[in-house]
C-alpha atoms as a PDB file:
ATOM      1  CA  UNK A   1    -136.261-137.120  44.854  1.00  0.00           C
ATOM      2  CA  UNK A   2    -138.536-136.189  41.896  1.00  0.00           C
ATOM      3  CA  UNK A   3    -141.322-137.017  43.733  1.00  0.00           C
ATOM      4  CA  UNK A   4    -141.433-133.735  44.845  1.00  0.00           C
ATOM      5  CA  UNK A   5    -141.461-131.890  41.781  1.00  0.00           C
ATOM      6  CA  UNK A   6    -145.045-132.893  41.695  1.00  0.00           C
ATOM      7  CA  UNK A   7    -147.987-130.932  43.152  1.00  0.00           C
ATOM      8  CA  UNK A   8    -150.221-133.667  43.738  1.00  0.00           C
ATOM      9  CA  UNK A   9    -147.527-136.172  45.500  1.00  0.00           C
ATOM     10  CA  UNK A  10    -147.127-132.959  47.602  1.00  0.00           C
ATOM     11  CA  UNK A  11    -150.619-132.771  48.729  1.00  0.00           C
ATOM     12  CA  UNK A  12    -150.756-136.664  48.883  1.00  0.00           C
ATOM     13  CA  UNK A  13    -148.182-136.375  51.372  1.00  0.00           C
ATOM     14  CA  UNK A  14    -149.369-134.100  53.466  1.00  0.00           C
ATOM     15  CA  UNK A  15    -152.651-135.070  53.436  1.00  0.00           C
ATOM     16  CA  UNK A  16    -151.267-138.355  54.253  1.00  0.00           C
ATOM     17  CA  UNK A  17    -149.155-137.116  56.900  1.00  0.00           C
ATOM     18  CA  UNK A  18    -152.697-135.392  58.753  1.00  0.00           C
ATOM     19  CA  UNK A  19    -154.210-138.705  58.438  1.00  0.00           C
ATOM     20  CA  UNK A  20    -151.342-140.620  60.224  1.00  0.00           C
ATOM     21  CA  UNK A  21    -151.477-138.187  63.102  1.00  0.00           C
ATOM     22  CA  UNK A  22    -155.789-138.639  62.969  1.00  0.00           C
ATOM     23  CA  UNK A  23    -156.142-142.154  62.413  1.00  0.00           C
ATOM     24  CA  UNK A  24    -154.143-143.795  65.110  1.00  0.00           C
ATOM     25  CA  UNK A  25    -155.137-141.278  67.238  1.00  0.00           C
ATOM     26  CA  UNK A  26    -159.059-141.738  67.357  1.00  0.00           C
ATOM     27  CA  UNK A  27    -158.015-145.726  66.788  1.00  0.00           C
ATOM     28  CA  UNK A  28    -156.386-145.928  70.278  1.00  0.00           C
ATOM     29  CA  UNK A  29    -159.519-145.159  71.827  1.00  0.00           C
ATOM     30  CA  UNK A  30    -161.477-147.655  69.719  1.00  0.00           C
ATOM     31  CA  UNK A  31    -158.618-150.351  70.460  1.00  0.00           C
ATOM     32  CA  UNK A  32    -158.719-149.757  73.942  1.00  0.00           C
ATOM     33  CA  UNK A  33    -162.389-150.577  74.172  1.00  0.00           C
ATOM     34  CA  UNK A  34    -162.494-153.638  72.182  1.00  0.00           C
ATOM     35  CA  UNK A  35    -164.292-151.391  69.454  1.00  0.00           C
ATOM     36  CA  UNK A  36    -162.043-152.072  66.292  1.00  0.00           C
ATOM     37  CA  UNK A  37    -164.264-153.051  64.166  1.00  0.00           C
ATOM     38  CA  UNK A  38    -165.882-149.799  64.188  1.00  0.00           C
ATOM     39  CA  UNK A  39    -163.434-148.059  61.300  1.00  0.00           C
ATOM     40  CA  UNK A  40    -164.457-151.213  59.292  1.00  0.00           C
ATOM     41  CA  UNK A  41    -168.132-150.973  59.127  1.00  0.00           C
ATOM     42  CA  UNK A  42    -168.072-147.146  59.029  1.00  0.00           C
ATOM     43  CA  UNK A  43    -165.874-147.324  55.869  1.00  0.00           C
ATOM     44  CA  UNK A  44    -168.153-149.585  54.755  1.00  0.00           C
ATOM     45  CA  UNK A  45    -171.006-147.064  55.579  1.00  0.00           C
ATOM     46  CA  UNK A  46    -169.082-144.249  54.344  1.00  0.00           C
ATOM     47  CA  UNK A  47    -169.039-146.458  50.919  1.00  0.00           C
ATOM     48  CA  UNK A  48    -172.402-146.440  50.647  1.00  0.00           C
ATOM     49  CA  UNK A  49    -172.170-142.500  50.429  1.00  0.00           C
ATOM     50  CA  UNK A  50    -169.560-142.598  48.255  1.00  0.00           C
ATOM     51  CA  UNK A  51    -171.774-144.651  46.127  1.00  0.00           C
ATOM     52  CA  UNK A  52    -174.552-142.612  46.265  1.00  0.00           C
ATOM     53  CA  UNK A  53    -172.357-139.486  45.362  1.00  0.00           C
ATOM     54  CA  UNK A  54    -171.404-141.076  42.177  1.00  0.00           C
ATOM     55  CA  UNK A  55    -174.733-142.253  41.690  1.00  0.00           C
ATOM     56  CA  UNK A  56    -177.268-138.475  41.778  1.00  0.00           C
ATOM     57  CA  UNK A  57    -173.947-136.870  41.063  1.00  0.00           C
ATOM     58  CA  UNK A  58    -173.112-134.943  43.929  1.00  0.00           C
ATOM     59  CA  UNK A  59    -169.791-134.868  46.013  1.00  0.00           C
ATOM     60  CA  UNK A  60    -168.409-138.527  46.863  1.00  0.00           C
ATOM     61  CA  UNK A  61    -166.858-137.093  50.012  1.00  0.00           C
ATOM     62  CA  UNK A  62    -170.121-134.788  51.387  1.00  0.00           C
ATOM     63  CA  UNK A  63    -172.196-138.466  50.663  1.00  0.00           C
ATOM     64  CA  UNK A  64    -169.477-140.210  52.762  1.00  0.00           C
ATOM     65  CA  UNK A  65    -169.504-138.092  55.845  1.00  0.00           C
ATOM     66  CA  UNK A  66    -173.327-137.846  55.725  1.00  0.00           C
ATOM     67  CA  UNK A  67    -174.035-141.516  55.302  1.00  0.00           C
ATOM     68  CA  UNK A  68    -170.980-142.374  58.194  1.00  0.00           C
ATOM     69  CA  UNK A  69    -172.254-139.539  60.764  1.00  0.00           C
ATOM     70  CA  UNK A  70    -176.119-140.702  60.366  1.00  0.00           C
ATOM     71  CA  UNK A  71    -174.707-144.443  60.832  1.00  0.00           C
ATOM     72  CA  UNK A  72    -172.605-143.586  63.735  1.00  0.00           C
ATOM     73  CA  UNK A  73    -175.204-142.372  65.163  1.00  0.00           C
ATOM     74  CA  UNK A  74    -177.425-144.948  64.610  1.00  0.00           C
ATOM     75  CA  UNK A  75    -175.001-147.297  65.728  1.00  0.00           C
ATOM     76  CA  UNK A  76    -174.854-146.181  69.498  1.00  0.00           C
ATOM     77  CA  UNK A  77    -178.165-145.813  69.477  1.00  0.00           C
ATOM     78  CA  UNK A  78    -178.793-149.130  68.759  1.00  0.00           C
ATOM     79  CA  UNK A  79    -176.008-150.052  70.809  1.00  0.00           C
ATOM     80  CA  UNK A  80    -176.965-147.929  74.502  1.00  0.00           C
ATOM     81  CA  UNK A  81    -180.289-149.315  74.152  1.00  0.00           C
ATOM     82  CA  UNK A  82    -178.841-152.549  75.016  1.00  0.00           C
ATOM     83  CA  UNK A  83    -181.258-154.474  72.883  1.00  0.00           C
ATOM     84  CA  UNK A  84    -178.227-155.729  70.578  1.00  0.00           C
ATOM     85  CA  UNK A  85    -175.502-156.484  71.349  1.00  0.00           C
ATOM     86  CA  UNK A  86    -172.595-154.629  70.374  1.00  0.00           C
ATOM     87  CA  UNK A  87    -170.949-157.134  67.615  1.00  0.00           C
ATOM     88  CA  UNK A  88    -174.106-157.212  66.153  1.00  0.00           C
ATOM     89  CA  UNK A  89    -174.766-153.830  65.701  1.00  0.00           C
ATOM     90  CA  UNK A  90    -171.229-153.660  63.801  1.00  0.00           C
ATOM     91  CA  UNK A  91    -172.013-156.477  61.384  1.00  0.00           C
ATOM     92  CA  UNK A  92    -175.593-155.283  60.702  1.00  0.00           C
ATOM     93  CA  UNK A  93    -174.617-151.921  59.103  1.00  0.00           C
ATOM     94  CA  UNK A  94    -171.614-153.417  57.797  1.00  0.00           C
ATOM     95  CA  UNK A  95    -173.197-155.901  55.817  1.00  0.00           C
ATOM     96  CA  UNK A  96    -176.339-153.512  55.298  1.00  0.00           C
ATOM     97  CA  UNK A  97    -174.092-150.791  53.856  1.00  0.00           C
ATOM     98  CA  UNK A  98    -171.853-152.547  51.972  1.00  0.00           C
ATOM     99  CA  UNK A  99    -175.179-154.494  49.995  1.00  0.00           C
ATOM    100  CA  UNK A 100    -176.284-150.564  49.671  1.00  0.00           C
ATOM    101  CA  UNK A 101    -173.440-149.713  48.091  1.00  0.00           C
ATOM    102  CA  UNK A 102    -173.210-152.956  45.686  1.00  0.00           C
ATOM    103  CA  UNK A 103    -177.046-152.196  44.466  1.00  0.00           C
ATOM    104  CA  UNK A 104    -176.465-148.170  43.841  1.00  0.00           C
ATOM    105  CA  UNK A 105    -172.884-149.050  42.261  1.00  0.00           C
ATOM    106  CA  UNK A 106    -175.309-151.550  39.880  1.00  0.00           C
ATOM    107  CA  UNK A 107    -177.938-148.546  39.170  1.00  0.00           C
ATOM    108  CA  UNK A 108    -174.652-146.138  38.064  1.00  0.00           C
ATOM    109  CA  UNK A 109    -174.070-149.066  35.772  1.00  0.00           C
ATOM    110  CA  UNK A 110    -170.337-150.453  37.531  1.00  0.00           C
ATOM    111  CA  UNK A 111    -167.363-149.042  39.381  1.00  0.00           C
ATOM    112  CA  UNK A 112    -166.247-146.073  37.824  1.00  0.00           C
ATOM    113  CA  UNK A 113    -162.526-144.094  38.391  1.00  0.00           C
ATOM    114  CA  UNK A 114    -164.027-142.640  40.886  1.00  0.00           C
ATOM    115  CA  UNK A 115    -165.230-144.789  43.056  1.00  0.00           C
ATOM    116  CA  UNK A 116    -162.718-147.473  42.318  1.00  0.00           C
ATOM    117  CA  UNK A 117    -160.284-144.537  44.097  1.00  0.00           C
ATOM    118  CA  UNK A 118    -162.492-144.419  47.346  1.00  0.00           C
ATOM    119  CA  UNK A 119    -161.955-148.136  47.615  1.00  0.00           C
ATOM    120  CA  UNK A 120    -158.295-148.372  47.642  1.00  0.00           C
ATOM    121  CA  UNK A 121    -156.969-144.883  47.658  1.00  0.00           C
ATOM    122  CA  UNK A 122    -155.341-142.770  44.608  1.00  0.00           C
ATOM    123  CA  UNK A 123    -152.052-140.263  45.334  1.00  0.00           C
ATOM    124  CA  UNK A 124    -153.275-138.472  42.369  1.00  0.00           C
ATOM    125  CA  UNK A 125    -156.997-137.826  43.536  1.00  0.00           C
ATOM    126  CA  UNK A 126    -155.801-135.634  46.401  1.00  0.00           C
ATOM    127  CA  UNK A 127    -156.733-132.213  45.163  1.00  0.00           C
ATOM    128  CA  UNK A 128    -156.118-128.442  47.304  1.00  0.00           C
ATOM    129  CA  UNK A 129    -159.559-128.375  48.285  1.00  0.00           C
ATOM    130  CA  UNK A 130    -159.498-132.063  49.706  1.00  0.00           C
ATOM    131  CA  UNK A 131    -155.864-130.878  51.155  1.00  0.00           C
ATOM    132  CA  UNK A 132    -157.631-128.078  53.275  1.00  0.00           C
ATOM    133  CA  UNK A 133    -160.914-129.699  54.137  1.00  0.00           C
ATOM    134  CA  UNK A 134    -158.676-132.755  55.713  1.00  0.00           C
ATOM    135  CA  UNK A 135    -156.095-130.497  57.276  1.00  0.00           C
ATOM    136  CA  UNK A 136    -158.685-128.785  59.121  1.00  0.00           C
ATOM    137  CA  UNK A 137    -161.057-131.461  60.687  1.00  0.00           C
ATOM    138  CA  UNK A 138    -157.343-132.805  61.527  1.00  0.00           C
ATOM    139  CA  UNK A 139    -156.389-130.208  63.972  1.00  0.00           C
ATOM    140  CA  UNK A 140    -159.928-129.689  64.869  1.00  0.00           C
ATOM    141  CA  UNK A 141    -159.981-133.606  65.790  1.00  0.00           C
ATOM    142  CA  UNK A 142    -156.497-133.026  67.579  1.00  0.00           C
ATOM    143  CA  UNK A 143    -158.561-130.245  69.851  1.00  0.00           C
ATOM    144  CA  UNK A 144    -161.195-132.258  71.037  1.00  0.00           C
ATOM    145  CA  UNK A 145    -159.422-135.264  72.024  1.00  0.00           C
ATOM    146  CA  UNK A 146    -156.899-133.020  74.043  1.00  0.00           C
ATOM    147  CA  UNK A 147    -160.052-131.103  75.661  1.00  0.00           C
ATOM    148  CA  UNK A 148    -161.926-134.453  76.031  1.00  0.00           C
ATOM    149  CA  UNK A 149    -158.918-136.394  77.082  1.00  0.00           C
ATOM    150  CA  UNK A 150    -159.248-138.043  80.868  1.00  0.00           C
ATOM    151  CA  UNK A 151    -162.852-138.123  79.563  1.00  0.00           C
ATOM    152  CA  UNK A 152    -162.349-140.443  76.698  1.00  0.00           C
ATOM    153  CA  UNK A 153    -159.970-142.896  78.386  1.00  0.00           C
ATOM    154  CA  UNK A 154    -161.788-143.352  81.248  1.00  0.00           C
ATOM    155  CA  UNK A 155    -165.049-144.193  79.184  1.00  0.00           C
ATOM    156  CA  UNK A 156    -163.080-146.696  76.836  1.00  0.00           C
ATOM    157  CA  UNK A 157    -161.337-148.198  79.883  1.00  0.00           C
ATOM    158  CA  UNK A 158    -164.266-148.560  82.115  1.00  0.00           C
ATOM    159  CA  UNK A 159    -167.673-147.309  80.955  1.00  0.00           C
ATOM    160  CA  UNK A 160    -169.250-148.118  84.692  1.00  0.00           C
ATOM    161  CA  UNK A 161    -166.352-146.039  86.238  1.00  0.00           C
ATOM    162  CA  UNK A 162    -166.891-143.177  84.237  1.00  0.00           C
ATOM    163  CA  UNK A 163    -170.626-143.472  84.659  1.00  0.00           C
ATOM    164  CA  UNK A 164    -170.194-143.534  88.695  1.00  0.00           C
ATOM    165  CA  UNK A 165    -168.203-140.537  88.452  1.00  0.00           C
ATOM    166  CA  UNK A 166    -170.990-138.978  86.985  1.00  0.00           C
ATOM    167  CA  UNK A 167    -169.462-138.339  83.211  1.00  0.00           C
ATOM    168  CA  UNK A 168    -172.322-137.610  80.787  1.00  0.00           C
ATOM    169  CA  UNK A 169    -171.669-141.421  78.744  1.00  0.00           C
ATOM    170  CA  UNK A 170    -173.848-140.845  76.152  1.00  0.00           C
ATOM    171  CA  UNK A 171    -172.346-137.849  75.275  1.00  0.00           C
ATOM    172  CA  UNK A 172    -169.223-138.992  75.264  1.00  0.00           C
ATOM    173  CA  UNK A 173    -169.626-141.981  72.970  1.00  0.00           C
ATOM    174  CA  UNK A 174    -171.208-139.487  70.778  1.00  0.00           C
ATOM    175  CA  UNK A 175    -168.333-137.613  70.359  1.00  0.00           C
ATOM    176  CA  UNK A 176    -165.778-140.467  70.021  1.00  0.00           C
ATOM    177  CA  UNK A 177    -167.858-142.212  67.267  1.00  0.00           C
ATOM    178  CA  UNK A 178    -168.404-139.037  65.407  1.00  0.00           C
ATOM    179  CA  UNK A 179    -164.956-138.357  65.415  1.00  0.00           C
ATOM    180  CA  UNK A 180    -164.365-141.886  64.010  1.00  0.00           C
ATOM    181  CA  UNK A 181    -166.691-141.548  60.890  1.00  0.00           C
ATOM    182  CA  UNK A 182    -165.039-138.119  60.113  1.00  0.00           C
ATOM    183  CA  UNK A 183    -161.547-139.763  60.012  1.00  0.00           C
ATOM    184  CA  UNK A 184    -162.966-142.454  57.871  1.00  0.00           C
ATOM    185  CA  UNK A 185    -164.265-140.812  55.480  1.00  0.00           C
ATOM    186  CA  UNK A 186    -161.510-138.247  55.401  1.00  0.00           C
ATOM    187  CA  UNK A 187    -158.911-140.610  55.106  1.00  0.00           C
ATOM    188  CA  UNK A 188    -160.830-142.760  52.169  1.00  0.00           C
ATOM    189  CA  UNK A 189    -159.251-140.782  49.173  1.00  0.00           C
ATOM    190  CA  UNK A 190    -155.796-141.713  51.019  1.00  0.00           C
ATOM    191  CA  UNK A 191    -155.505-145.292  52.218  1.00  0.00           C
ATOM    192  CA  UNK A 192    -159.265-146.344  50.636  1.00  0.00           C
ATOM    193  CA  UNK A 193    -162.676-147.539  52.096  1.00  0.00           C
ATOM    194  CA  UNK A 194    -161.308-151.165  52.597  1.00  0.00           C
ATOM    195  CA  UNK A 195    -158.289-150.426  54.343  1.00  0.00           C
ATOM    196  CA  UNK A 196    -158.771-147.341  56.438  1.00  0.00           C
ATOM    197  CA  UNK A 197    -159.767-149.176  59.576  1.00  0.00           C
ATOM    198  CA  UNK A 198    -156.206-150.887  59.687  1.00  0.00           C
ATOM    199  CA  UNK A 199    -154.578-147.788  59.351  1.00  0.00           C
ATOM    200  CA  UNK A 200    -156.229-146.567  62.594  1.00  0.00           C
ATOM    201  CA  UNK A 201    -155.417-149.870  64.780  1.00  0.00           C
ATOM    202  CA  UNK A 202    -152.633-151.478  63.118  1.00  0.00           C
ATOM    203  CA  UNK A 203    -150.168-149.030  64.253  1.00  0.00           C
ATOM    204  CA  UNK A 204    -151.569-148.939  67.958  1.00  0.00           C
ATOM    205  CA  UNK A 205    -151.574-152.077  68.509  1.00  0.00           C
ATOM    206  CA  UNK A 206    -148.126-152.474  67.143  1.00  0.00           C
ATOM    207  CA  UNK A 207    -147.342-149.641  69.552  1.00  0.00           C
ATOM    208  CA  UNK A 208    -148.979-151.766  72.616  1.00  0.00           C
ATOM    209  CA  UNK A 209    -145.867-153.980  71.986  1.00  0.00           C
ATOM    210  CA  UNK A 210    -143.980-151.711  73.393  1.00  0.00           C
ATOM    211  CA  UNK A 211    -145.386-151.624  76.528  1.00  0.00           C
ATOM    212  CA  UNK A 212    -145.712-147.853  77.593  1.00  0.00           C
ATOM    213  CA  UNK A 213    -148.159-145.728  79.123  1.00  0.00           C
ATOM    214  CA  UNK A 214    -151.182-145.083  77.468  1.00  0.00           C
ATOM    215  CA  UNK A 215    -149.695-141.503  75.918  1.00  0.00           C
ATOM    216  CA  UNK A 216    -146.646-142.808  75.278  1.00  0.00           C
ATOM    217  CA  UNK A 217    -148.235-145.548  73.106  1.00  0.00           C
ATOM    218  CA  UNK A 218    -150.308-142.958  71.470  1.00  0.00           C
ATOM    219  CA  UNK A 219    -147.364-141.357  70.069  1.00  0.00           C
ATOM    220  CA  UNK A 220    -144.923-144.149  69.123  1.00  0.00           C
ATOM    221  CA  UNK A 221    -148.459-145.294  67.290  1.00  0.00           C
ATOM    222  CA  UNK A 222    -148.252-141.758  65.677  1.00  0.00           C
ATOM    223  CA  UNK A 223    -144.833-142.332  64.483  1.00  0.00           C
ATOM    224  CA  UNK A 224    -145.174-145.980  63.103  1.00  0.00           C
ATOM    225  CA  UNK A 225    -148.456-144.220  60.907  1.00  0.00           C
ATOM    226  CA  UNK A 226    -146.161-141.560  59.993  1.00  0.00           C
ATOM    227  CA  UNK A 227    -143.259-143.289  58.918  1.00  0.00           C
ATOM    228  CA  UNK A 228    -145.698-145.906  57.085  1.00  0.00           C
ATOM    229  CA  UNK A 229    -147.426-143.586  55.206  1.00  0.00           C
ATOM    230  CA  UNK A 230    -144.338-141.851  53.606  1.00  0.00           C
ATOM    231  CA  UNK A 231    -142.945-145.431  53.035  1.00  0.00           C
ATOM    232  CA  UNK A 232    -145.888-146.462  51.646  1.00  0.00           C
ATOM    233  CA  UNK A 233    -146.162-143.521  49.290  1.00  0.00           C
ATOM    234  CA  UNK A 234    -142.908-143.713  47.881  1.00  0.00           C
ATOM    235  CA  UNK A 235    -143.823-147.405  47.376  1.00  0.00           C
ATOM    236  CA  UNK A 236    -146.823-146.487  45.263  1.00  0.00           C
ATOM    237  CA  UNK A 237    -144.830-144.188  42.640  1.00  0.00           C
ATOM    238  CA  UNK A 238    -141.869-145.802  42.182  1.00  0.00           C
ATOM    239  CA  UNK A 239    -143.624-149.285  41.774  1.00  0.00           C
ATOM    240  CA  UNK A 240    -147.086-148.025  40.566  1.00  0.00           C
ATOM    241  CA  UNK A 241    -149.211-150.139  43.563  1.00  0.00           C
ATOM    242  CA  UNK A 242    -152.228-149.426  45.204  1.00  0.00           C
ATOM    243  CA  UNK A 243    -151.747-146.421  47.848  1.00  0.00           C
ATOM    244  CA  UNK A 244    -153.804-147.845  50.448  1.00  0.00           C
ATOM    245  CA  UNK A 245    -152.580-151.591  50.065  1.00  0.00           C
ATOM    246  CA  UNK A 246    -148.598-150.129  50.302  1.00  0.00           C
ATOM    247  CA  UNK A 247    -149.469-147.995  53.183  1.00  0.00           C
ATOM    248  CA  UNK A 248    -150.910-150.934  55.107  1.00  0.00           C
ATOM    249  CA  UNK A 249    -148.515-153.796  53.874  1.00  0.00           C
ATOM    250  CA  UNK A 250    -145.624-151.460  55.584  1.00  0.00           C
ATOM    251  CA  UNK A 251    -147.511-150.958  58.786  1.00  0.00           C
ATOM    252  CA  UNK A 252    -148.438-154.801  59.252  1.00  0.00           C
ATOM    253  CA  UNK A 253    -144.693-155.667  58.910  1.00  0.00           C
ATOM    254  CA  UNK A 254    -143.877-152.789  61.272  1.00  0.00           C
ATOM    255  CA  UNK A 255    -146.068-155.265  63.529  1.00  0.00           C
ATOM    256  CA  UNK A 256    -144.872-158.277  62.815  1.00  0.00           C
ATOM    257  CA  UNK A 257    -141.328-156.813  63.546  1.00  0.00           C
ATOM    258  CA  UNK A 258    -142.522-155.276  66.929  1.00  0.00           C
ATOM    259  CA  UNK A 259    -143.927-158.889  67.844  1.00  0.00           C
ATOM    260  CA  UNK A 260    -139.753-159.864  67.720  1.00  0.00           C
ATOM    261  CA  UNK A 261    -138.303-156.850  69.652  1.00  0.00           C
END
């Protein structure tokens, strides 16, 4: 157990522990309205902040919640107007952002640490400051969704019935994909840009298995993050692997075992 005579595999766990409780948590909502994609392309968004940090210099994690907030934004906007259709909105900032990010990681003349630690995740990049900042828009996330709740499933299980019972949509699907590009780019430094969406559905759907209520789901989804998270740590010091790609290998065979039981 000398893992814990460290202070940064301390804060790496819990701030991996508040983004196992997050993630799944705003992911369910996303799952639930055929919206999964939408952790992808805003870490891919939030990579083009990231990019732009390291680029003029400035925080990597202020550019990433900037550049996914003004995205997310954009995104439903684009997306209400009913113009586009929904898919397409997704791959158009996902493949916008992510060409973004390749041309400003070109002008900063290649990947550097840093950056290369947004992309897959570091344990050792997870300072006290990070530790608070994530801790906080954790349990502030937590409060919305439980103030918000009845509201946010009915929109993501039927839009029109929410809209006939005269629930302010637009609002609504504000708040949810805000909430989403906060967790993203929160949970970057953790799991990494390219695997943060799985984090957020893989353990819900592996959850769905089970075949409980929509809260009860919601937990056991919680659990399965939790307990791959802490796997998935101890994975990454003892063998030295990616953070993010240890995390996420434990949760996909968490699924593939559900699929069984």
């Amino acid at each position: 157990m000398e893992i814990f005579q460290f202070d940064f595999m301390i804060r790496a766990f819990l701030a991996g522990a508040a983004v196992a409780v997050v993630a799944p948590l705003v992911g369910s909502f996303l799952v639930l309205r055929r919206y999964s994609m939408m952790a992808d392309t805003l870490a891919h968004t939030a990579l083009a902040g990231v990019a732009a940090g390291v680029l003029f210099g400035v925080s990597p994690l202020a550019g990433a919640l900037a550049v996914s907030a003004a995205a997310a934004l954009g995104m439903e906007r684009l997306r209400s107007g009913e113009k586009i259709f929904g898919e397409s909105v997704l791959v158009i900032f996902l493949s916008g952002s992510l060409a973004l990010a390749a041309v400003l990681v070109s002008l900063a003349r290649g990947f550097n640490i840093g950056f290369y630690n947004f992309l897959f995740g570091s344990i050792a990049t997870v300072t006290p400051a990070y530790l608070y900042a994530i801790v906080f828009c954790t349990l502030a996330a937590i409060a919305l969704i439980t103030v918000f709740y009845k509201e946010l499933f009915l929109i993501s299980f039927d839009e029109e019935l929410a809209r006939a019972n005269g629930l302010r949509i637009g609002a609504l699907n504000t708040l949810l994909i805000l909430l989403t590009a906060l967790v993203v780019s929160l949970a970057m430094q953790v799991v990494g840009a390219l695997l943060v969406g799985a984090l957020m559905v893989i353990p819900f759907i592996t959850a769905i298995q089970f075949k409980r209520g929509f809260r009860g789901t919601i937990f056991l989804a919680i659990v399965i993050s939790l307990v791959s998270v802490f796997i998935g740590l101890f994975l990454a010091y003892y063998l030295n692997l990616s953070t993010g790609g240890a995390i996420v290998l434990v949760a996909l065979a968490f699924f593939i075992a559900s699929l069984f039981v």
